[in-house]
C-alpha atoms as a PDB file:
ATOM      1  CA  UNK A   1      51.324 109.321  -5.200  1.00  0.00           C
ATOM      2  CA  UNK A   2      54.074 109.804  -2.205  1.00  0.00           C
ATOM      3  CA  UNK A   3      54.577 105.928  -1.220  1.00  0.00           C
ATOM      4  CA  UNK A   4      55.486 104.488   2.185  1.00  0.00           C
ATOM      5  CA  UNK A   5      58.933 104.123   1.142  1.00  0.00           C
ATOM      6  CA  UNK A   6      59.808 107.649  -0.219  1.00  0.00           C
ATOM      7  CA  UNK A   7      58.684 108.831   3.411  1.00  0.00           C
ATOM      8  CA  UNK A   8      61.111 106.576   5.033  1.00  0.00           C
ATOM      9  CA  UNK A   9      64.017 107.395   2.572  1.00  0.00           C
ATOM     10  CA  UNK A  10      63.299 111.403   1.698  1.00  0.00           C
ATOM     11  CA  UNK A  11      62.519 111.279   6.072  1.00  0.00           C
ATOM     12  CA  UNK A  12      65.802 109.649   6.486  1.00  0.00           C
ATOM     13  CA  UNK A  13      68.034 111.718   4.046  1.00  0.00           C
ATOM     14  CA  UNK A  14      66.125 114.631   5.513  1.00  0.00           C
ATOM     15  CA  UNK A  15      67.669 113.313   8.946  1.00  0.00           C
ATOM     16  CA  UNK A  16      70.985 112.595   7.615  1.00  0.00           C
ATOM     17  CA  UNK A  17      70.973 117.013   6.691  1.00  0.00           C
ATOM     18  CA  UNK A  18      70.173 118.067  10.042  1.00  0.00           C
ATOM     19  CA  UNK A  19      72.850 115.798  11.572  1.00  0.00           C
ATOM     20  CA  UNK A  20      75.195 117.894   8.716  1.00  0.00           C
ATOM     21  CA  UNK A  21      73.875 121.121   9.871  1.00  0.00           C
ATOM     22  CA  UNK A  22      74.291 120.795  13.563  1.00  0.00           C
ATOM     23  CA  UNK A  23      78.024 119.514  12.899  1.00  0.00           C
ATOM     24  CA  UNK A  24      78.721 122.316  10.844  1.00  0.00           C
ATOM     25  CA  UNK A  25      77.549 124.481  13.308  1.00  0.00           C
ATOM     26  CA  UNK A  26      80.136 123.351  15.976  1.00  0.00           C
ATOM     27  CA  UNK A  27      82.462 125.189  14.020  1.00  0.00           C
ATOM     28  CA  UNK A  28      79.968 128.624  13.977  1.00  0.00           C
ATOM     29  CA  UNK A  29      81.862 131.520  15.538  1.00  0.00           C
ATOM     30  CA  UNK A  30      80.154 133.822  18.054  1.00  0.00           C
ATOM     31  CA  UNK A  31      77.959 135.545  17.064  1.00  0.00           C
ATOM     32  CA  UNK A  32      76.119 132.644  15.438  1.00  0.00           C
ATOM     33  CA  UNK A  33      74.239 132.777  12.112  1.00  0.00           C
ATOM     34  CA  UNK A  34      70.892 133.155  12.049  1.00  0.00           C
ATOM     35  CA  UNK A  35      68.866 130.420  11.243  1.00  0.00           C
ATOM     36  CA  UNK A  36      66.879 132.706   8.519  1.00  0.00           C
ATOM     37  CA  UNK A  37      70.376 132.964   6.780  1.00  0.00           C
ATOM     38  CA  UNK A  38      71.171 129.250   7.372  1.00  0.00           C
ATOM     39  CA  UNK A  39      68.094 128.177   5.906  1.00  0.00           C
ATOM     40  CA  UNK A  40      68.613 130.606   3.302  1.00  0.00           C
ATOM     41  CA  UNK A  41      72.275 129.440   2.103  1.00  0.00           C
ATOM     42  CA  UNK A  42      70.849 126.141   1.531  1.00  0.00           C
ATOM     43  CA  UNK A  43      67.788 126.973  -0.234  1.00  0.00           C
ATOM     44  CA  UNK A  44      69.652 128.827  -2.567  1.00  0.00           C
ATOM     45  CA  UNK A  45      72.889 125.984  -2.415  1.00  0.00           C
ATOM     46  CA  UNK A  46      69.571 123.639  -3.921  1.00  0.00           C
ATOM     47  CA  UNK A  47      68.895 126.702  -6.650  1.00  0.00           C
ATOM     48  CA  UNK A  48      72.194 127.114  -8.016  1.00  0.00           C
ATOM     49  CA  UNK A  49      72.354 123.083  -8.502  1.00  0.00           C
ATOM     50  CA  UNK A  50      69.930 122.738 -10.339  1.00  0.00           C
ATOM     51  CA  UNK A  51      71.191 125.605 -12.403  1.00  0.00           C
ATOM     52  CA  UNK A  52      74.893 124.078 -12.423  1.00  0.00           C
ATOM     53  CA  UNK A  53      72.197 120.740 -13.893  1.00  0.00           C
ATOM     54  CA  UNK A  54      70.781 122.611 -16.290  1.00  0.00           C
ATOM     55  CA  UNK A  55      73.786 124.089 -17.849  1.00  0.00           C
ATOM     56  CA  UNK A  56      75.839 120.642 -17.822  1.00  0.00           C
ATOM     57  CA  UNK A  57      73.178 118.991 -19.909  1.00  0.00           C
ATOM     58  CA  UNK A  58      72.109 121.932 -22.180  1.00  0.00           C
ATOM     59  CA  UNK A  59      72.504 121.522 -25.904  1.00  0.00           C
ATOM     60  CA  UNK A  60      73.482 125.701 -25.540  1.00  0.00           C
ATOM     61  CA  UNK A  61      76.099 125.242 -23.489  1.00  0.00           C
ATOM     62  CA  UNK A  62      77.152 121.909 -24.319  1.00  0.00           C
ATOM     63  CA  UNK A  63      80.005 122.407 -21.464  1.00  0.00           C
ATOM     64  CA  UNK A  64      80.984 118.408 -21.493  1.00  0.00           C
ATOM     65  CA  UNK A  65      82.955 119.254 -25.343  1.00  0.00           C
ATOM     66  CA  UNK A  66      84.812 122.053 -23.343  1.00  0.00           C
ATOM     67  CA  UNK A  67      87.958 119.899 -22.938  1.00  0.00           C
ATOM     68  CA  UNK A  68      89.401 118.031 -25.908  1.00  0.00           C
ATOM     69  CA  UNK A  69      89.310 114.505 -23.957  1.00  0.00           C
ATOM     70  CA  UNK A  70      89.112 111.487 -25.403  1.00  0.00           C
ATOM     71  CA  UNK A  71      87.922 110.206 -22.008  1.00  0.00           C
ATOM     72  CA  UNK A  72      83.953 110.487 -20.949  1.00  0.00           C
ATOM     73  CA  UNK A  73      84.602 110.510 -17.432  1.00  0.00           C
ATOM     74  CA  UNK A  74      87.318 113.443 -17.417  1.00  0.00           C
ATOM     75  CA  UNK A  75      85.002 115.450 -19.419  1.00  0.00           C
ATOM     76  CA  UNK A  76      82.025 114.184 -17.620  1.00  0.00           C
ATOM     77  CA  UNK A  77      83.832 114.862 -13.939  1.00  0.00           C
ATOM     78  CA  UNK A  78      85.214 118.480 -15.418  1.00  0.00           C
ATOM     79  CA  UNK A  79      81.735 119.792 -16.252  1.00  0.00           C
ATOM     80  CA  UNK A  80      80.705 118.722 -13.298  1.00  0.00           C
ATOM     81  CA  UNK A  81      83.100 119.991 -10.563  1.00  0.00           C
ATOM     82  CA  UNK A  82      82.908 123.544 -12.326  1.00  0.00           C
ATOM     83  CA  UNK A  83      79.750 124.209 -12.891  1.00  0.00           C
ATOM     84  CA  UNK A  84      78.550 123.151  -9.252  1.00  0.00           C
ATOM     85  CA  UNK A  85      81.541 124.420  -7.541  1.00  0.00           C
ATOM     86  CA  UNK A  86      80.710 127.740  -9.231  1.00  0.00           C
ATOM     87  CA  UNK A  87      77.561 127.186  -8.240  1.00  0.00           C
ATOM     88  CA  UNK A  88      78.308 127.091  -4.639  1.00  0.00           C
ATOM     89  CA  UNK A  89      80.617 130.193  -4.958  1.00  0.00           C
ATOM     90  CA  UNK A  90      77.688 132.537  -6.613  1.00  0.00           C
ATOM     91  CA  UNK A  91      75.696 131.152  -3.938  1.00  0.00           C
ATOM     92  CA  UNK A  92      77.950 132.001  -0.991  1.00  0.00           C
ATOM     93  CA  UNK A  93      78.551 135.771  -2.803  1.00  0.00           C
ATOM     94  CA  UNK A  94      74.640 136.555  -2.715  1.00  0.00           C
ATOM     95  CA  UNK A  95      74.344 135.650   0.203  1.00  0.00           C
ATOM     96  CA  UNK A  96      77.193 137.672   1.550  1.00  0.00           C
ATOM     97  CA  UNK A  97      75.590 140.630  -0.266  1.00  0.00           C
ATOM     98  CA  UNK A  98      72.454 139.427   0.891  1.00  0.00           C
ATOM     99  CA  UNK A  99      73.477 139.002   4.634  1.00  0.00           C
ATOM    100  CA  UNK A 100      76.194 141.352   4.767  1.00  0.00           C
ATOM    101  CA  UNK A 101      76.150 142.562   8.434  1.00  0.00           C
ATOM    102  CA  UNK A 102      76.135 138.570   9.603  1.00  0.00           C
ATOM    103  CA  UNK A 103      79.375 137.992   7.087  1.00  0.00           C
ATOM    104  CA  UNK A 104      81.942 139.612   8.889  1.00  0.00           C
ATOM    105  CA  UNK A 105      84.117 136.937   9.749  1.00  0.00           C
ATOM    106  CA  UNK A 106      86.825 135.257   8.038  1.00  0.00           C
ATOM    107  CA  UNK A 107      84.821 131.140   8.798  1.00  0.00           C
ATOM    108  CA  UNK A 108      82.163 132.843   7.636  1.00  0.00           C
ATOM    109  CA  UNK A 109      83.077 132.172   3.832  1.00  0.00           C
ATOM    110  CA  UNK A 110      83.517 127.723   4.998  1.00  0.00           C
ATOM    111  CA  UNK A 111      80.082 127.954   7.512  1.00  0.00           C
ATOM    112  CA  UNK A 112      78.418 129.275   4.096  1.00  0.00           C
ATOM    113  CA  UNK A 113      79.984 127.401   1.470  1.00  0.00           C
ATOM    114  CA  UNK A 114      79.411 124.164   3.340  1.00  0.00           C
ATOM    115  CA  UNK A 115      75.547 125.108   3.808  1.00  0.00           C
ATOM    116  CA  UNK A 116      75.446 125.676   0.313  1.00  0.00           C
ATOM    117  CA  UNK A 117      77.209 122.587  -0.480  1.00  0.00           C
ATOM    118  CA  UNK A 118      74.490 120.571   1.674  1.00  0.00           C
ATOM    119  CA  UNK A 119      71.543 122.584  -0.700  1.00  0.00           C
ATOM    120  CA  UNK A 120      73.425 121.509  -3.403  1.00  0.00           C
ATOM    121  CA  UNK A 121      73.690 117.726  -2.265  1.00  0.00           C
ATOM    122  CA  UNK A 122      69.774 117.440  -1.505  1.00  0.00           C
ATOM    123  CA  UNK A 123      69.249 118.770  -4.413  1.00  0.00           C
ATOM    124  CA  UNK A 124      71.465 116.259  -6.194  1.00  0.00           C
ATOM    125  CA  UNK A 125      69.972 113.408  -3.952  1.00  0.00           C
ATOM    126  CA  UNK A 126      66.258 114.354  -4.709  1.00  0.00           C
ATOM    127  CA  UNK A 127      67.219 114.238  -8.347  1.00  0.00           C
ATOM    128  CA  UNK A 128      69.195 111.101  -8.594  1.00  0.00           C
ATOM    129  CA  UNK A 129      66.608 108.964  -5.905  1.00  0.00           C
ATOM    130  CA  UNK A 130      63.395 110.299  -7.612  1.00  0.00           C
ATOM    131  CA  UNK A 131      60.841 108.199  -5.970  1.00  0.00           C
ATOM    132  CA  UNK A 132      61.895 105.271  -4.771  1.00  0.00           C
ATOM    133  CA  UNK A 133      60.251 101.515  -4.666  1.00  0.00           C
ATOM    134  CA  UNK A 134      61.540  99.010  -3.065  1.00  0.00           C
ATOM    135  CA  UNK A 135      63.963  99.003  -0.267  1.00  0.00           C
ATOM    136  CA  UNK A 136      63.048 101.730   2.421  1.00  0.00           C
ATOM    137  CA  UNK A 137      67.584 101.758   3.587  1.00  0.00           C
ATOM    138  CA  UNK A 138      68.641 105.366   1.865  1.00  0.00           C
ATOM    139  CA  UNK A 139      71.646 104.341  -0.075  1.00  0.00           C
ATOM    140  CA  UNK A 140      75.060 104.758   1.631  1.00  0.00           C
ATOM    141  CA  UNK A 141      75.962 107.020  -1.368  1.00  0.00           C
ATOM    142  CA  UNK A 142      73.594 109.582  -0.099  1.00  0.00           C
ATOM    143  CA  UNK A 143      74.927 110.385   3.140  1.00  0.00           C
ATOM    144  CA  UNK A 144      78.347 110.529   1.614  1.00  0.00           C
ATOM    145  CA  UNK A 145      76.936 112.838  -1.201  1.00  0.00           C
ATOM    146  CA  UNK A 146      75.914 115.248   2.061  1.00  0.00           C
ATOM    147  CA  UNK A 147      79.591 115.245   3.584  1.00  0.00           C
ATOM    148  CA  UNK A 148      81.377 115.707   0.200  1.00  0.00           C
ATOM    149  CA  UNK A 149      79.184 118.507  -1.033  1.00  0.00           C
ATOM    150  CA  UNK A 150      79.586 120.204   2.125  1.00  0.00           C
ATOM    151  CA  UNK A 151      83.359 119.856   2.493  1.00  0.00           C
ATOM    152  CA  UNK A 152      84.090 120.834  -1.202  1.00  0.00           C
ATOM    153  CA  UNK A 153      81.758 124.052  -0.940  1.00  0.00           C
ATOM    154  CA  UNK A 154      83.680 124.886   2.314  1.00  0.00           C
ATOM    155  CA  UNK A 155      86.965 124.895   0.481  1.00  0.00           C
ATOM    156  CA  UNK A 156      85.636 126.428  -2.871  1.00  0.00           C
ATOM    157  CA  UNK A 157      84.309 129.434  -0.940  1.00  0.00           C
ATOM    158  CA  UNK A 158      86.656 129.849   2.394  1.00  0.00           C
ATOM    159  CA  UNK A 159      88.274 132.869   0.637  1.00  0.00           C
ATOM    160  CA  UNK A 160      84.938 134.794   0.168  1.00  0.00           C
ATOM    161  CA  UNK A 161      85.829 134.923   4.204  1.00  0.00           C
ATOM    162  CA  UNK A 162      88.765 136.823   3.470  1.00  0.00           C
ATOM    163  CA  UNK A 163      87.110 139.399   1.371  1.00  0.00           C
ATOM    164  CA  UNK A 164      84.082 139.952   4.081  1.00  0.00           C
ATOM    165  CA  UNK A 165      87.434 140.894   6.663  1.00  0.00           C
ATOM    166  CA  UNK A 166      88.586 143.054   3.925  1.00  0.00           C
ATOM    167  CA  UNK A 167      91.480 141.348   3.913  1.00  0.00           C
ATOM    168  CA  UNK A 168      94.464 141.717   1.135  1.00  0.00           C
ATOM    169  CA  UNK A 169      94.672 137.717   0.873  1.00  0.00           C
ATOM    170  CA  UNK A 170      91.470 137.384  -0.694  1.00  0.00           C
ATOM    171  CA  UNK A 171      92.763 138.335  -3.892  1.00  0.00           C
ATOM    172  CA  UNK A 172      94.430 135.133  -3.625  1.00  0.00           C
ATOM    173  CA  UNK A 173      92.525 133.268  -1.446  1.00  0.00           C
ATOM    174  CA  UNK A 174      89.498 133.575  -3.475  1.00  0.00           C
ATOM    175  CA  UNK A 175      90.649 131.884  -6.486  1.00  0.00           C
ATOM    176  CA  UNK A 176      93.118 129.207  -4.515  1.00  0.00           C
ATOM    177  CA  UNK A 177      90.698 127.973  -2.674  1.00  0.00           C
ATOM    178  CA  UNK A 178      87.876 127.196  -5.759  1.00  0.00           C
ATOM    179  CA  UNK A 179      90.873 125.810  -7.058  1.00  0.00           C
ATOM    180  CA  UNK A 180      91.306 123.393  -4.396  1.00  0.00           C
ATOM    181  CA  UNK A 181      87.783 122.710  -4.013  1.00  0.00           C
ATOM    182  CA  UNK A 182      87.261 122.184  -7.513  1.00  0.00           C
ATOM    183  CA  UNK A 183      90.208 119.759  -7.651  1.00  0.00           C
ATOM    184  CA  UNK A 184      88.955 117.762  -5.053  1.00  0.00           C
ATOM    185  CA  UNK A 185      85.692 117.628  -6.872  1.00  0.00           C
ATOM    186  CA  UNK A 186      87.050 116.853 -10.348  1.00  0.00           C
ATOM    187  CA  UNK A 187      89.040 113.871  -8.671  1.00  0.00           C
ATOM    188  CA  UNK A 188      86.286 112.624  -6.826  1.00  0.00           C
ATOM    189  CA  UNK A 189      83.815 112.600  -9.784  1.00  0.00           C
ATOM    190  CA  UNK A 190      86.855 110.835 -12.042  1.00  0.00           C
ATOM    191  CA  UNK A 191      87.411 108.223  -9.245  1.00  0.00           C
ATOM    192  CA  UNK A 192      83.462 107.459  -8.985  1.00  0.00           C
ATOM    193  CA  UNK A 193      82.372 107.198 -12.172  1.00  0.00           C
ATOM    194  CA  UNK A 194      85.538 104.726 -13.222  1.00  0.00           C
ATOM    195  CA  UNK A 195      84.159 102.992  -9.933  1.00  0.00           C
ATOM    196  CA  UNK A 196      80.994 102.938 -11.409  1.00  0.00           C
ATOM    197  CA  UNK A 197      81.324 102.102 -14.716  1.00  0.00           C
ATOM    198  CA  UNK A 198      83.900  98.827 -13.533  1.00  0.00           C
ATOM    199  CA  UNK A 199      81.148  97.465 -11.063  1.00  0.00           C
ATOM    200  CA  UNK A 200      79.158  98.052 -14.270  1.00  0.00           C
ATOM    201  CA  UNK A 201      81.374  95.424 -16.168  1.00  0.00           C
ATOM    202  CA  UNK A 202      82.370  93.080 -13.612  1.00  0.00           C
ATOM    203  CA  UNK A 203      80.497  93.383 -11.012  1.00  0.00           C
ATOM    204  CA  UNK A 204      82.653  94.450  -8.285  1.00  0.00           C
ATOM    205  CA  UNK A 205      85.427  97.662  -8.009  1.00  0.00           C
ATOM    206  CA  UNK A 206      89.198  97.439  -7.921  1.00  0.00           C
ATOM    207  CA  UNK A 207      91.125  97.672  -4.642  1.00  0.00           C
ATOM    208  CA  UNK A 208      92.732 101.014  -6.006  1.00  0.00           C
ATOM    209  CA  UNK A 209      90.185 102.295  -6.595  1.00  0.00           C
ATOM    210  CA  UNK A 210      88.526 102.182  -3.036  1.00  0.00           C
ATOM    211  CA  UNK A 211      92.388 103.303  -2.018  1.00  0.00           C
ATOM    212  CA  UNK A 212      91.670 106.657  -4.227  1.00  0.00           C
ATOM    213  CA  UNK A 213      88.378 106.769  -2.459  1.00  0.00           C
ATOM    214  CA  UNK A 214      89.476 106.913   0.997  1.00  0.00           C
ATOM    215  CA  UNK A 215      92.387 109.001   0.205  1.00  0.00           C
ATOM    216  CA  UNK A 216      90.078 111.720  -1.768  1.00  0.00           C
ATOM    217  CA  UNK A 217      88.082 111.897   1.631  1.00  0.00           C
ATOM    218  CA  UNK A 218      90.829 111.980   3.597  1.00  0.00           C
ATOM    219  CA  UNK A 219      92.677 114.856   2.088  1.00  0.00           C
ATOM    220  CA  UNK A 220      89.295 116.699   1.706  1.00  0.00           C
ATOM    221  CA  UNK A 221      88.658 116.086   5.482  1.00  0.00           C
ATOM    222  CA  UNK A 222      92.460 117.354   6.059  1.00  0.00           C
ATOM    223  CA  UNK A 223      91.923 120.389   3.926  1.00  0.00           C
ATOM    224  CA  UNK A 224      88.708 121.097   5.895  1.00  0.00           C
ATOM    225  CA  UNK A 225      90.021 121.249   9.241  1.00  0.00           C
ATOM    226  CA  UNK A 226      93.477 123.149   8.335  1.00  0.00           C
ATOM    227  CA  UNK A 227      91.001 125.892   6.092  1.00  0.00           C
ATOM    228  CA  UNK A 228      89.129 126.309   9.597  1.00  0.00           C
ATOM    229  CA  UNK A 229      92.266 126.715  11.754  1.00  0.00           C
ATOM    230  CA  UNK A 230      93.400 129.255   9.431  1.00  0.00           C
ATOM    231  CA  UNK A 231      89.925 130.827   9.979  1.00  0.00           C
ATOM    232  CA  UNK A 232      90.731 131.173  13.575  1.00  0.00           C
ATOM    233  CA  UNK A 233      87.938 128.509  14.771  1.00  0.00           C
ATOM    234  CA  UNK A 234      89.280 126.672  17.482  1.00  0.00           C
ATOM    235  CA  UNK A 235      88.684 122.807  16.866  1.00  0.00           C
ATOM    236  CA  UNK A 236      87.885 120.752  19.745  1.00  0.00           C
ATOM    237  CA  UNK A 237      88.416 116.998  20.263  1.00  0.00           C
END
């Protein structure tokens, strides 16, 4: 049974995605996306996550013994950032096939990978919230989760904007920018779950570690805006 206080939370996080969709789309090029291929990207952003899930925790795949790491949360933070950062980039590609005469432009490949970064964060939210009791205030993580998602699936698949312009950087910029977003990513998962696991054990984070923080979303929030410049959007304010 749906209880007073999922409404309010799911309501509010559901708030908290159109607020990330209408900023993105100050940075939407004429001609504008459509909304069917907005709506689209994210739906299928909220697909591949749970497929980048799936594969992280399957016996099959067993991704998390890839690396040779004595360390949980490196292996942990690895498995994640590639398998949902791929995610986002398979995403962004069928869609481009999918919507190929409305990805012609070079911002297309960060408008797209951030809207299937937000698919991907709802997704994640839904999962990790389930149904909540209790408080009715959505957790600050969640709004965060939004922005991050969004930002790292803007630089994992701004070189997919390359290729739609047929351009001869994408054979570079394709795999440089995953690499960037998935390094972000990796970084950001390290940083929270060693945040997570101290407040675990004494109750409270280190200083450098809310340092890291900032400075993760800082130089994801730099990246952002000098990957849109490049893509010849014209950044106001």
């Amino acid at each position: 049974m749906v209880t007073t206080h999922a409404l309010i939370i799911y309501g509010t996080l559901a708030l908290c995605a159109i607020g990330v969709v209408a900023a993105l789309r100050r940075y939407d090029m004429s001609p504008r996306e459509p909304w069917s291929a907005v709506l689209t990207t994210v739906a299928i952003g909220a697909g591949m996550m749970w497929l980048a899930m799936f594969v992280q925790h399957s016996k099959t795949f067993n991704v998390v013994e890839w690396l040779d790491s004595p360390h949980a949360n490196v292996r942990f933070a690895f498995a994640a950032a590639l398998t949902e950062e791929l995610a986002k980039l398979f995403a962004v590609g069928f869609v481009a096939v999918l919507f190929r005469k409305h990805f012609e432009e070079v911002s297309d490949g960060v408008v797209y990978g951030g809207l299937a970064g937000l698919g991907a964060a709802v997704f994640e939210s839904v999962h990790v919230l389930g149904m909540p009791r209790g408080s009715i205030l959505l957790p600050i993580e969640e709004p965060v989760r939004l922005a991050g998602h969004l930002i790292m699936g803007s630089i994992s698949c701004a070189g997919l904007g390359l290729v739609a312009v047929r351009s001869r950087a994408g054979w570079w910029g394709v795999p440089v920018c995953f690499l960037l977003g998935f390094g972000l990513h990796f970084l950001w998962d390290v940083v929270a779950f060693e945040t997570a696991d101290q407040i675990r054990d004494s109750g409270k984070a280190l200083w450098s570690q809310h340092v890291a923080a900032a400075g993760l979303m800082i130089t994801g929030m730099v990246l952002f805006r000098v990957i849109l410049l490049r893509g010849g959007v014209r950044i106001k304010g």
